[in-house]
Each structure stands twice: as structure tokens, then as C-alpha cells.
Protein backbone atom coordinates (compact mmCIF):
# COMPACT_ATOMS: atom_id res chain seq x y z
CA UNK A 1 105.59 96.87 122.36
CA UNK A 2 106.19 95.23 118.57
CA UNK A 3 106.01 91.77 118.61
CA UNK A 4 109.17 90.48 117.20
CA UNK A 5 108.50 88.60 114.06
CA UNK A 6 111.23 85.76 112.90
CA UNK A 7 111.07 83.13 110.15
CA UNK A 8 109.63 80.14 112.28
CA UNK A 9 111.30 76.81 112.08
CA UNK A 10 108.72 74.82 113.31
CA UNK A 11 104.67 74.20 113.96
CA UNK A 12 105.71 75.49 117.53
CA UNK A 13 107.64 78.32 116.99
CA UNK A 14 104.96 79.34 113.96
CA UNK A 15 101.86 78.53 116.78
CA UNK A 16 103.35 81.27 119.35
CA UNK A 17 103.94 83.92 117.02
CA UNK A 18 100.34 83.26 115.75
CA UNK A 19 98.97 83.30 119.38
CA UNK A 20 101.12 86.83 120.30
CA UNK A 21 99.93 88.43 116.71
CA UNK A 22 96.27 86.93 117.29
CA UNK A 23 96.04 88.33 121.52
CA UNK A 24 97.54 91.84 120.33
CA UNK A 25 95.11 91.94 116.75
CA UNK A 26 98.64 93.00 115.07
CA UNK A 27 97.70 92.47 111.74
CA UNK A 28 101.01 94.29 110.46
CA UNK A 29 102.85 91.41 112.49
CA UNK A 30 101.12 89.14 111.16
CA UNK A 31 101.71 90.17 107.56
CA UNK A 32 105.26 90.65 108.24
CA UNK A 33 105.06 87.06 109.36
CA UNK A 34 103.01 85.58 106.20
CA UNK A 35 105.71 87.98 104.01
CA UNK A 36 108.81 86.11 105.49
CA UNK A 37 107.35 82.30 105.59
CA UNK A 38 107.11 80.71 102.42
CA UNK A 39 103.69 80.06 101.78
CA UNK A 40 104.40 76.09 100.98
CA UNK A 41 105.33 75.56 104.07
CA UNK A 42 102.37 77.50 105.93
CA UNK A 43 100.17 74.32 106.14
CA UNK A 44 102.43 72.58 107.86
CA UNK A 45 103.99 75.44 110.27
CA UNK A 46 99.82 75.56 111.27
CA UNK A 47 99.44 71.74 111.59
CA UNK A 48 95.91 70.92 112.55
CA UNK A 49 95.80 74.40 114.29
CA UNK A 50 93.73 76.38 111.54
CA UNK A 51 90.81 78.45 113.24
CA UNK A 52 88.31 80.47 111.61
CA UNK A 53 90.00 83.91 113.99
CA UNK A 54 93.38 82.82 112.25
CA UNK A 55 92.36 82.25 109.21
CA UNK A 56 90.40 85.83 108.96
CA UNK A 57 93.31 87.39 110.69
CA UNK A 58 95.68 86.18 107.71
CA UNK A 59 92.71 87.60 105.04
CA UNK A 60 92.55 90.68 106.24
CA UNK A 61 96.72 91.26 107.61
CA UNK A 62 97.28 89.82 103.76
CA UNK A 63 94.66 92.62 102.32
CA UNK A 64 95.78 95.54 104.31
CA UNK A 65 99.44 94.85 104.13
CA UNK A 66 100.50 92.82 101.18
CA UNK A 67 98.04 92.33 98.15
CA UNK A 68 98.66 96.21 96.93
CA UNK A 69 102.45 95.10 96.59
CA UNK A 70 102.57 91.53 95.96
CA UNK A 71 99.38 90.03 94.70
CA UNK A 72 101.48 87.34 93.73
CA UNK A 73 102.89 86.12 97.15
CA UNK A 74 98.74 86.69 98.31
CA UNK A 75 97.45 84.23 95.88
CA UNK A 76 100.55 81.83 97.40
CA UNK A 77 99.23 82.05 100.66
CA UNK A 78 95.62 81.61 99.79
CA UNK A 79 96.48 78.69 97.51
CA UNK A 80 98.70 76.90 99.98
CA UNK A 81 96.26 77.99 102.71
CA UNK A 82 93.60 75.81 101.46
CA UNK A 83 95.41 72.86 101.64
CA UNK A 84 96.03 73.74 105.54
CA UNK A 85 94.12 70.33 107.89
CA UNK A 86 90.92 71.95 108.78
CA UNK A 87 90.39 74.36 105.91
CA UNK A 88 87.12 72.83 104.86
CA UNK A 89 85.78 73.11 108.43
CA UNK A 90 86.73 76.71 109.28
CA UNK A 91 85.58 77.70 106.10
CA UNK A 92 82.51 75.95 106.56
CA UNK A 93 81.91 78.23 109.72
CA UNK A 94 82.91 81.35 108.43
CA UNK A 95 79.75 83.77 109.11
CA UNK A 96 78.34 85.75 105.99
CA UNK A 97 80.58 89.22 106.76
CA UNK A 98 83.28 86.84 107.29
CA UNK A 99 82.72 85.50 103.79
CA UNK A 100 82.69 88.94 102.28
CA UNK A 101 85.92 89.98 103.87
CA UNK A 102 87.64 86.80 101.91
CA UNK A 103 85.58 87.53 98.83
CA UNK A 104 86.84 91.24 99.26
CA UNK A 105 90.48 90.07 99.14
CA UNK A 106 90.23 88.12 95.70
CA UNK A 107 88.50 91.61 94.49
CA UNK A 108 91.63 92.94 95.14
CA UNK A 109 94.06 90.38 93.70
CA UNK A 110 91.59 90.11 90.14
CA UNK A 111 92.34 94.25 90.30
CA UNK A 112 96.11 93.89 90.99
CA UNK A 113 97.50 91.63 88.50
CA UNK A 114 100.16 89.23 88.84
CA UNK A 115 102.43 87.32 86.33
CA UNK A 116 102.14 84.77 89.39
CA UNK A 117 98.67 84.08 88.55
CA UNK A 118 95.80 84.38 85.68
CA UNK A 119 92.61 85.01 86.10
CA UNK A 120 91.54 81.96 85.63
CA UNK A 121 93.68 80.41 88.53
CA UNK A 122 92.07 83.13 90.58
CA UNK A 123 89.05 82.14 89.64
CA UNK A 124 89.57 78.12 90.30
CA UNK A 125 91.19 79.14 93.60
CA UNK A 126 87.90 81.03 94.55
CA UNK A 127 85.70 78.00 94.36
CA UNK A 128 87.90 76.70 96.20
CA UNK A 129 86.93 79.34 98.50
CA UNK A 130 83.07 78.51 97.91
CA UNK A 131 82.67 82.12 96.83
């Protein structure tokens, strides 16, 4: 069945479409949800719920789905996503093929330009990344 996938309101509302996208692995869900919230708001939608499973699922829903048509809105949610409570901790957990799948993704937005972003805000925003 497709999850139904609506603009949350709220760190609730944004915490149960994350847990029904995260128990089915829907990764297109998922990147039709991180295409229709605006990516400022993402850190506080997640509250102090950020988990290394979430954050991967949003890397690699966010590769598959969205960074070969808008790089731009990508580097949003990455840049915005790093100022999520608990980024420094999941990322600090995040195994070594974990790490590669998030270094794979800013591969991908250096090779898809964006007017959004240079290339030297990509690179700034992968330090921030400890890549």
C-alpha cells in the first residue's frame, strides 16, 4: 500500500510519517516527503529525533530520487540537516560504508551543478560532513 505523504505541520505529524517511511524502507516516500517540506524547517519537524537509520534513509531517498533533478533543493536539505539536535552524534556513529554512501551523495551534487550552490559551499558543507 503507498504511504500517503502530506506536508507535516508539526514535529509529530513529521515523526509518524518518518516512522511509516522508515518500517516500510520507502525511500520514494521519503523523498516525496523531503521534496514537499522546506528544508528550513526540517530540523525542527525532527526535534531531537535525528538517528543515524534516518539520517541514511534521507541520504540515500535524496540520492536516488532528487539530486539528478534538483541538486539545489539536496544541498538545502543537507545544509539545514546539519543543524538538526543530534547531528554531531549520529554522524559521529555513522560506520565507514555509511560514510561513503553520504560522501557518494556530494559526488553527485559537485557533478550536477546548481545556481543554488558553488563549489565551494559544497565543499564547506562537506567538512561539515567530516568527509
Amino acid at each position: 500500500e503507498k504511504l500517503h505523504i502530506y506536508e507535516p505541520s508539526n514535529a509529530y505529524d513529521f515523526g509518524q510519517i518518518i516512522n511509516a517511511v522508515n518500517a516500510n524502507k520507502d525511500k520514494a516516500a521519503c523523498a516525496d516527503l523531503l521534496t514537499i517540506t522546506d528544508p528550513k524547517k526540517v530540523p525542527v519537524l525532527l526535534s531531537n529525533k535525528l538517528e543515524g537509520e534516518i539520517l541514511l534513509m534521507f541520504i540515500q531517498s535524496l540520492e536516488q530520487y532528487v539530486a539528478g533533478k534538483d541538486p539545489g533543493l539536496v544541498y538545502q536539505h543537507l545544509f539545514y540537516l546539519s543543524k538538526a539536535e543530534r547531528f554531531k552524534v549520529v554522524l559521529a556513529l555513522l560506520s565507514k560504508n555509511e560514510k561513503e554512501e553520504v560522501q557518494q551523495l556530494f559526488d553527485l551534487l559537485s557533478e550536477n551543478q546548481s545556481d543554488q550552490y558553488s563549489l565551494e559551499d559544497l565543499e564547506s558543507l562537506r567538512k561539515v560532513y567530516e568527509l
